[in-house]
PDB file of N, CA and C in Angstrom:
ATOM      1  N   UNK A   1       7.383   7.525 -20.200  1.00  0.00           N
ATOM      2  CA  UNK A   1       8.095   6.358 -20.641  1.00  0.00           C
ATOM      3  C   UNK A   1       7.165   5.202 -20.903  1.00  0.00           C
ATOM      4  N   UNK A   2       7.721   4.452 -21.240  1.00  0.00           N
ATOM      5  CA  UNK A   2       6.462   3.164 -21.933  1.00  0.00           C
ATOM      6  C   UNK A   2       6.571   2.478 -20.916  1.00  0.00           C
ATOM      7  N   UNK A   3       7.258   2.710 -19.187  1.00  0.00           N
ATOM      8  CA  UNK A   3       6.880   1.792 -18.260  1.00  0.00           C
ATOM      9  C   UNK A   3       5.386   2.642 -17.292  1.00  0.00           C
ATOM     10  N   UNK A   4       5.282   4.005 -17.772  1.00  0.00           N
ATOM     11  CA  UNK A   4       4.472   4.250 -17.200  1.00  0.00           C
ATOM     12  C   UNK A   4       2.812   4.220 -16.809  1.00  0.00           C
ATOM     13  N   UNK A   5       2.692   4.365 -15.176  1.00  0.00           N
ATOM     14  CA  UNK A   5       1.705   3.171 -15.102  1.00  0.00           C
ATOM     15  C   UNK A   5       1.399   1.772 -15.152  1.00  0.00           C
ATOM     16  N   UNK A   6       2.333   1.480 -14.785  1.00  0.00           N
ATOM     17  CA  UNK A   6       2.688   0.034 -14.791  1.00  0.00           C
ATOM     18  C   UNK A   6       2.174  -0.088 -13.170  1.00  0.00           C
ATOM     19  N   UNK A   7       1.510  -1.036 -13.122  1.00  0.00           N
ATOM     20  CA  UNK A   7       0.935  -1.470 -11.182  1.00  0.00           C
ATOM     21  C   UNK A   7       1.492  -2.239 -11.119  1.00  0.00           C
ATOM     22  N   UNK A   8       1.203  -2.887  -9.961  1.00  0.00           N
ATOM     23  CA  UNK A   8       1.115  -4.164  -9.042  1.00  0.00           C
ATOM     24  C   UNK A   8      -0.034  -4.026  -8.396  1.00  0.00           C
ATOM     25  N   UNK A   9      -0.755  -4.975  -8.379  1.00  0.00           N
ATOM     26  CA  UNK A   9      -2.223  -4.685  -7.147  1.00  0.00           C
ATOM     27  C   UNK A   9      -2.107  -5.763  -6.222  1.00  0.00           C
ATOM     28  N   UNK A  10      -2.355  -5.199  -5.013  1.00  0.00           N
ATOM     29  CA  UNK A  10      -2.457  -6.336  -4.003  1.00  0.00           C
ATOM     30  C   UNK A  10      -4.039  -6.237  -3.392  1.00  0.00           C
ATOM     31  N   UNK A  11      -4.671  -7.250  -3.159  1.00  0.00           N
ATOM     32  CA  UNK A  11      -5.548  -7.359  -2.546  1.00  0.00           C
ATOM     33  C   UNK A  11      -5.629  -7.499  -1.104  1.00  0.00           C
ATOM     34  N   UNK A  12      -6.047  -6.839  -0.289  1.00  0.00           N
ATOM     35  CA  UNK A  12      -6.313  -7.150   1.341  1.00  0.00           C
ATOM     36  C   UNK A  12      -7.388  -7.409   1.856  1.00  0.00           C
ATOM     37  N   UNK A  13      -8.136  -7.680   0.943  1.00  0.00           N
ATOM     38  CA  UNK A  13      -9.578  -8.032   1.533  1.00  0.00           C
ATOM     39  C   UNK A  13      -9.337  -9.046   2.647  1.00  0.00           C
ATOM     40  N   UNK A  14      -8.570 -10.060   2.110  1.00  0.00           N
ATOM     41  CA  UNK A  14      -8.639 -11.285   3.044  1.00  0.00           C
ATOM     42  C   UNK A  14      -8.059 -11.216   4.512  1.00  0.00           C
ATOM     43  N   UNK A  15      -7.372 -10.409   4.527  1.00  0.00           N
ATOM     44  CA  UNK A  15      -6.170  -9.952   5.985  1.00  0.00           C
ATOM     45  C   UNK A  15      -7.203  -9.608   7.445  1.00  0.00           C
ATOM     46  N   UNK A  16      -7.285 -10.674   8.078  1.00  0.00           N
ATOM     47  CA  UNK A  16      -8.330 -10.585   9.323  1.00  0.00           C
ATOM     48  C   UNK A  16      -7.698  -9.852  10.532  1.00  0.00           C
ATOM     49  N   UNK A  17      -6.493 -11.233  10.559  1.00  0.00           N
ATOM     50  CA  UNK A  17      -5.639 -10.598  11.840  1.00  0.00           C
ATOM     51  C   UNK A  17      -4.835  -9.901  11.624  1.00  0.00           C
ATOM     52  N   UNK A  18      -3.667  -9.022  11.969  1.00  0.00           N
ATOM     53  CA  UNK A  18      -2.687  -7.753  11.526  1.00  0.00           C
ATOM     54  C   UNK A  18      -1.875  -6.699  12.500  1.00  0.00           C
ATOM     55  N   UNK A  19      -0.763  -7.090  12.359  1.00  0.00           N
ATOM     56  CA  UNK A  19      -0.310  -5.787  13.270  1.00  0.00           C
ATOM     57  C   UNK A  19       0.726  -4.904  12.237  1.00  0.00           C
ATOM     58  N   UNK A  20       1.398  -4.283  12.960  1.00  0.00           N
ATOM     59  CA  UNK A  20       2.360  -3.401  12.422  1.00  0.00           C
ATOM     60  C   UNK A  20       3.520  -4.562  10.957  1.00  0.00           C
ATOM     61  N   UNK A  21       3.390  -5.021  11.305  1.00  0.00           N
ATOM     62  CA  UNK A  21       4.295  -6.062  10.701  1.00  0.00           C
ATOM     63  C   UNK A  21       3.705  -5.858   9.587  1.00  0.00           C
ATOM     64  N   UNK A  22       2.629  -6.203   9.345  1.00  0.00           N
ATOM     65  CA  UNK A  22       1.934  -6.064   7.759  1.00  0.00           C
ATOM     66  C   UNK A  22       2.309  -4.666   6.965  1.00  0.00           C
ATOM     67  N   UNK A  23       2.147  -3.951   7.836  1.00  0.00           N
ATOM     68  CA  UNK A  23       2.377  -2.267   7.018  1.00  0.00           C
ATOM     69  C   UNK A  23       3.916  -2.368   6.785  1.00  0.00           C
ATOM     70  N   UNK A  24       4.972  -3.159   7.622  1.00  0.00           N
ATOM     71  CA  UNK A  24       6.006  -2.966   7.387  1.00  0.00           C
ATOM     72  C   UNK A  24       6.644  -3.657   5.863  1.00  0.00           C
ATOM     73  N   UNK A  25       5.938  -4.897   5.625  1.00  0.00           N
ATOM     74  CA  UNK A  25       5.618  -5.470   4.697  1.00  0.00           C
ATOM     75  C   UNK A  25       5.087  -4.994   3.378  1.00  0.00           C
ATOM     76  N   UNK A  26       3.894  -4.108   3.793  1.00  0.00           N
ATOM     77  CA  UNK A  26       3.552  -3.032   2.835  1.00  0.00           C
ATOM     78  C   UNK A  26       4.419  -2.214   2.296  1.00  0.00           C
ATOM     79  N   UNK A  27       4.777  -1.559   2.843  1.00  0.00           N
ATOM     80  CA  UNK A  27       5.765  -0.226   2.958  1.00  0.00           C
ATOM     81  C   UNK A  27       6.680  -0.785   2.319  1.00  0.00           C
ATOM     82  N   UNK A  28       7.970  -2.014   2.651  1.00  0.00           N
ATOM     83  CA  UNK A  28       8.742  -2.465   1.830  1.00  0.00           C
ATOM     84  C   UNK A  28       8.520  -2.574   0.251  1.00  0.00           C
ATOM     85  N   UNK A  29       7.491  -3.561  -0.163  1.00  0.00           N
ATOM     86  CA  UNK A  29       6.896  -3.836  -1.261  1.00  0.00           C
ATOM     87  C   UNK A  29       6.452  -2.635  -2.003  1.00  0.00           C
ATOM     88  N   UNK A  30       5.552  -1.074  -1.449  1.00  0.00           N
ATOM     89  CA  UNK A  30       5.416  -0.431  -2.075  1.00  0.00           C
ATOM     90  C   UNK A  30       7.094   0.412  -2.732  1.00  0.00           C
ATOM     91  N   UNK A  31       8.351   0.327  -1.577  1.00  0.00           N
ATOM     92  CA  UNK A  31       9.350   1.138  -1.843  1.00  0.00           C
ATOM     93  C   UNK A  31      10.370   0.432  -3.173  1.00  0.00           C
ATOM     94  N   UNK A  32       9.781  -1.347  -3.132  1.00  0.00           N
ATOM     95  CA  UNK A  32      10.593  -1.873  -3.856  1.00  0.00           C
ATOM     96  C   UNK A  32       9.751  -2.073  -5.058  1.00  0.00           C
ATOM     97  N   UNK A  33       8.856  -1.366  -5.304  1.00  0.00           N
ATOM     98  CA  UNK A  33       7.615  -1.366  -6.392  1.00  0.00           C
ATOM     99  C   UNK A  33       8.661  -0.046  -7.256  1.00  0.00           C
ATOM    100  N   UNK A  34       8.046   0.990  -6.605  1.00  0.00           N
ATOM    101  CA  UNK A  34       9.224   2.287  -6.832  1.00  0.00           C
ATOM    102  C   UNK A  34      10.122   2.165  -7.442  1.00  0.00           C
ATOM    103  N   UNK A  35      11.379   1.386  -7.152  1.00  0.00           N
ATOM    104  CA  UNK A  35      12.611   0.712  -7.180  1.00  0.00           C
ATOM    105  C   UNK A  35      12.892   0.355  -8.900  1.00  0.00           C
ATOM    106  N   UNK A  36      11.411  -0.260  -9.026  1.00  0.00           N
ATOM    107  CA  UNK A  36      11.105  -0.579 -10.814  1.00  0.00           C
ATOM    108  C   UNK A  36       9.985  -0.626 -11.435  1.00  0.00           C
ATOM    109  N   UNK A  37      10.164   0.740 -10.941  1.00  0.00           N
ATOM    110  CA  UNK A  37       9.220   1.828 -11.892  1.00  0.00           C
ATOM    111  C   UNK A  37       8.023   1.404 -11.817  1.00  0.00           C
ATOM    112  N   UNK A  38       7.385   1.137 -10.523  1.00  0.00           N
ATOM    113  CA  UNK A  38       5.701   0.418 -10.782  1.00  0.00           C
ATOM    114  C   UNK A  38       5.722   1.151  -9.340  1.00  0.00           C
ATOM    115  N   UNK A  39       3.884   0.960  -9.579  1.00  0.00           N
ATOM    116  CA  UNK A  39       3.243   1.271  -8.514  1.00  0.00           C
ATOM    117  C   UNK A  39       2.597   0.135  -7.608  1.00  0.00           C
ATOM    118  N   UNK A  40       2.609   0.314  -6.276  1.00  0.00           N
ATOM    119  CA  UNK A  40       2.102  -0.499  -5.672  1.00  0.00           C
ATOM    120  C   UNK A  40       0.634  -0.150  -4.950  1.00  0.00           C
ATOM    121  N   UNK A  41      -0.269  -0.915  -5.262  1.00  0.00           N
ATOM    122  CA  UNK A  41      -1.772  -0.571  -5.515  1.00  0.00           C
ATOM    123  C   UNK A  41      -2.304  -1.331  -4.118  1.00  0.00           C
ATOM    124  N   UNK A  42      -2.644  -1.213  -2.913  1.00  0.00           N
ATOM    125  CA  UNK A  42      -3.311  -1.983  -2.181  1.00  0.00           C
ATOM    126  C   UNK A  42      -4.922  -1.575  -1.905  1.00  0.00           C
ATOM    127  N   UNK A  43      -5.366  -2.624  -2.898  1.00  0.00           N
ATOM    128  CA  UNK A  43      -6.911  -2.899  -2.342  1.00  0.00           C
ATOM    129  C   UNK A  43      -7.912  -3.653  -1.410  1.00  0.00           C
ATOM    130  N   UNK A  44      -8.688  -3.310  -1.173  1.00  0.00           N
ATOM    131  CA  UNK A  44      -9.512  -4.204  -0.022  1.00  0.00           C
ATOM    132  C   UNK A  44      -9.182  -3.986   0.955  1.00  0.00           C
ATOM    133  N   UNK A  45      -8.340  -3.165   1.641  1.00  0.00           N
ATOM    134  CA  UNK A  45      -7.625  -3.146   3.046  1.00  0.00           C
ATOM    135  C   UNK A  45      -9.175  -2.834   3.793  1.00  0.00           C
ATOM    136  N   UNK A  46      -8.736  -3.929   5.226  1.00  0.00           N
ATOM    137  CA  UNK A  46     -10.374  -3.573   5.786  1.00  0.00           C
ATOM    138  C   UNK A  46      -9.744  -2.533   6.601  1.00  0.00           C
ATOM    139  N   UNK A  47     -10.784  -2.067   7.023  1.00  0.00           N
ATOM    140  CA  UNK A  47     -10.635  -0.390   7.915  1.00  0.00           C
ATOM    141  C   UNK A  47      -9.523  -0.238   8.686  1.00  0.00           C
ATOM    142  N   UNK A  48      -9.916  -1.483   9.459  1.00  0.00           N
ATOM    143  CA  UNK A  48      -9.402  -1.419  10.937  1.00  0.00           C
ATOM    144  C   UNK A  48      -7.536  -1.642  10.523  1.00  0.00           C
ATOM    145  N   UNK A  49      -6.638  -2.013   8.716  1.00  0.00           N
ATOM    146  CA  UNK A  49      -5.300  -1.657   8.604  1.00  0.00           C
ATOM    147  C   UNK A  49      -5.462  -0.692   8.170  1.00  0.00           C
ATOM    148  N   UNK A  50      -6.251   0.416   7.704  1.00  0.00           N
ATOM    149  CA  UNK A  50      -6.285   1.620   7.136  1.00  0.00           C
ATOM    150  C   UNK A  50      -6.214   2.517   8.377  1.00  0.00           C
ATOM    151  N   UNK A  51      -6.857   2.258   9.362  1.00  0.00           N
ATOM    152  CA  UNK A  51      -6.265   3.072  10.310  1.00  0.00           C
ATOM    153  C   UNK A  51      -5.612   2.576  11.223  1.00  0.00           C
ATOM    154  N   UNK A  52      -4.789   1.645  11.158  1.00  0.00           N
ATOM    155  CA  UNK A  52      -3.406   1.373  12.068  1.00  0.00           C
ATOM    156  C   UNK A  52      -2.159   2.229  10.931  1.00  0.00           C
ATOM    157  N   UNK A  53      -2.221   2.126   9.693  1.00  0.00           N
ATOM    158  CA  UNK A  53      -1.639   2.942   8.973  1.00  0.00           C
ATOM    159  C   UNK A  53      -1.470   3.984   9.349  1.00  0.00           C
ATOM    160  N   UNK A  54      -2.691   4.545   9.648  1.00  0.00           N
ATOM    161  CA  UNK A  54      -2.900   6.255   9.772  1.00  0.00           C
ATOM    162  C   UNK A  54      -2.211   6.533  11.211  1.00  0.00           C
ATOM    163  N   UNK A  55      -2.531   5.722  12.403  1.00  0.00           N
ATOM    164  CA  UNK A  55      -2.073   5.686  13.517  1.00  0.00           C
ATOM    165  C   UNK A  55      -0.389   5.946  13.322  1.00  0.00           C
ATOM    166  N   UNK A  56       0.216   5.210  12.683  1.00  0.00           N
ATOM    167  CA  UNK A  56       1.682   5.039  12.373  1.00  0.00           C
ATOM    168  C   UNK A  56       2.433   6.382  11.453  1.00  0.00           C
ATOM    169  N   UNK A  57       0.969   6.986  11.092  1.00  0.00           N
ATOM    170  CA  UNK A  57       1.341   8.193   9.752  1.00  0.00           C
ATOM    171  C   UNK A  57       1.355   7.544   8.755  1.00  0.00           C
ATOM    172  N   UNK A  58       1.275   6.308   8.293  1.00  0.00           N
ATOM    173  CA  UNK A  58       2.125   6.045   7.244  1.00  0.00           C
ATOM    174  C   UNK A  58       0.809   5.636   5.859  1.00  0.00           C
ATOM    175  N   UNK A  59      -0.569   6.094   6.116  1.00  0.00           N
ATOM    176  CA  UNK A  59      -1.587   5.489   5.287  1.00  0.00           C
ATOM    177  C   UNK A  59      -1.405   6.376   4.015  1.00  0.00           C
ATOM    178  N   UNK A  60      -0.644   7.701   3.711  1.00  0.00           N
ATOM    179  CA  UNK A  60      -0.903   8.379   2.602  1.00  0.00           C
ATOM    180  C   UNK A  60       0.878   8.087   2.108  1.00  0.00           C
ATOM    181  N   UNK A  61       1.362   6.961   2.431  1.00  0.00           N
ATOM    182  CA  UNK A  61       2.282   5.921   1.527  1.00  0.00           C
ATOM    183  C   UNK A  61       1.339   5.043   0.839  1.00  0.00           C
ATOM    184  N   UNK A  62       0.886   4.422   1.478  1.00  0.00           N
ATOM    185  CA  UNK A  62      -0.187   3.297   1.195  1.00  0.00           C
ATOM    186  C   UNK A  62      -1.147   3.587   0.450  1.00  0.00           C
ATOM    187  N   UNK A  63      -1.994   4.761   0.481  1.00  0.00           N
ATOM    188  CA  UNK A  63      -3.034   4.826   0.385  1.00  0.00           C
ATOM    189  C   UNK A  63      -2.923   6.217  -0.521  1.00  0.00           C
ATOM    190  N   UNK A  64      -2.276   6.982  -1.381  1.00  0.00           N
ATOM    191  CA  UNK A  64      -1.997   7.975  -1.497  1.00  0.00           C
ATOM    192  C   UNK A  64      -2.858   9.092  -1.609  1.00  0.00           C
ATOM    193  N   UNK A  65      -3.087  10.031  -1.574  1.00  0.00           N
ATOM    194  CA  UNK A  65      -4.417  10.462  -1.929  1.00  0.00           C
ATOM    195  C   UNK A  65      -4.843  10.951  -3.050  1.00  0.00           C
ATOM    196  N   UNK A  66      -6.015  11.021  -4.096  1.00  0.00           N
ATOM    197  CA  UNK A  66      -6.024  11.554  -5.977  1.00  0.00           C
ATOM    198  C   UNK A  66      -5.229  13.039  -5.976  1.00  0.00           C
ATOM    199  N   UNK A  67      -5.122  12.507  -6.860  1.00  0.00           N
ATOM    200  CA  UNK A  67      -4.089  13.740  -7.461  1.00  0.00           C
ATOM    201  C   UNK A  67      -5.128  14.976  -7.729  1.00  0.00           C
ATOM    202  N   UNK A  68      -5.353  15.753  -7.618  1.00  0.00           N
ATOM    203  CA  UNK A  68      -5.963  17.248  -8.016  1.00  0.00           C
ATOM    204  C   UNK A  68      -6.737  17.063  -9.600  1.00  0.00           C
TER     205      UNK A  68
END
């Protein structure tokens, strides 16, 4: 369709402090990305939300992994 591939990018570089709340935040935004027809792109995430993600299961929402 001609919406496809359509992003959103978010940047996380800047995100120092962080708990669960943020991913929940994430997670919303990526489901309501979905919702209309876009993808939700988060970059810069520093490590230490990449693996509170993973802790939660939830980093290969976030983070998806390449396609084959």
């Amino acid at each position: 369709g001609a919406q496809a591939g359509r992003e959103l990018r978010v940047n996380a570089a800047e995100l120092q402090a962080f708990d669960s709340s943020v991913l929940s935040l994430l997670l919303s935004g990526s489901r309501l990305c979905t919702e209309h027809g876009l993808q939700l792109v988060v970059e810069g995430a520093p490590t230490k939300l990449r693996e509170l993600a993973k802790l939660y299961g939830v980093d290969e929402l976030l983070w998806p992994p390449l396609a084959a």
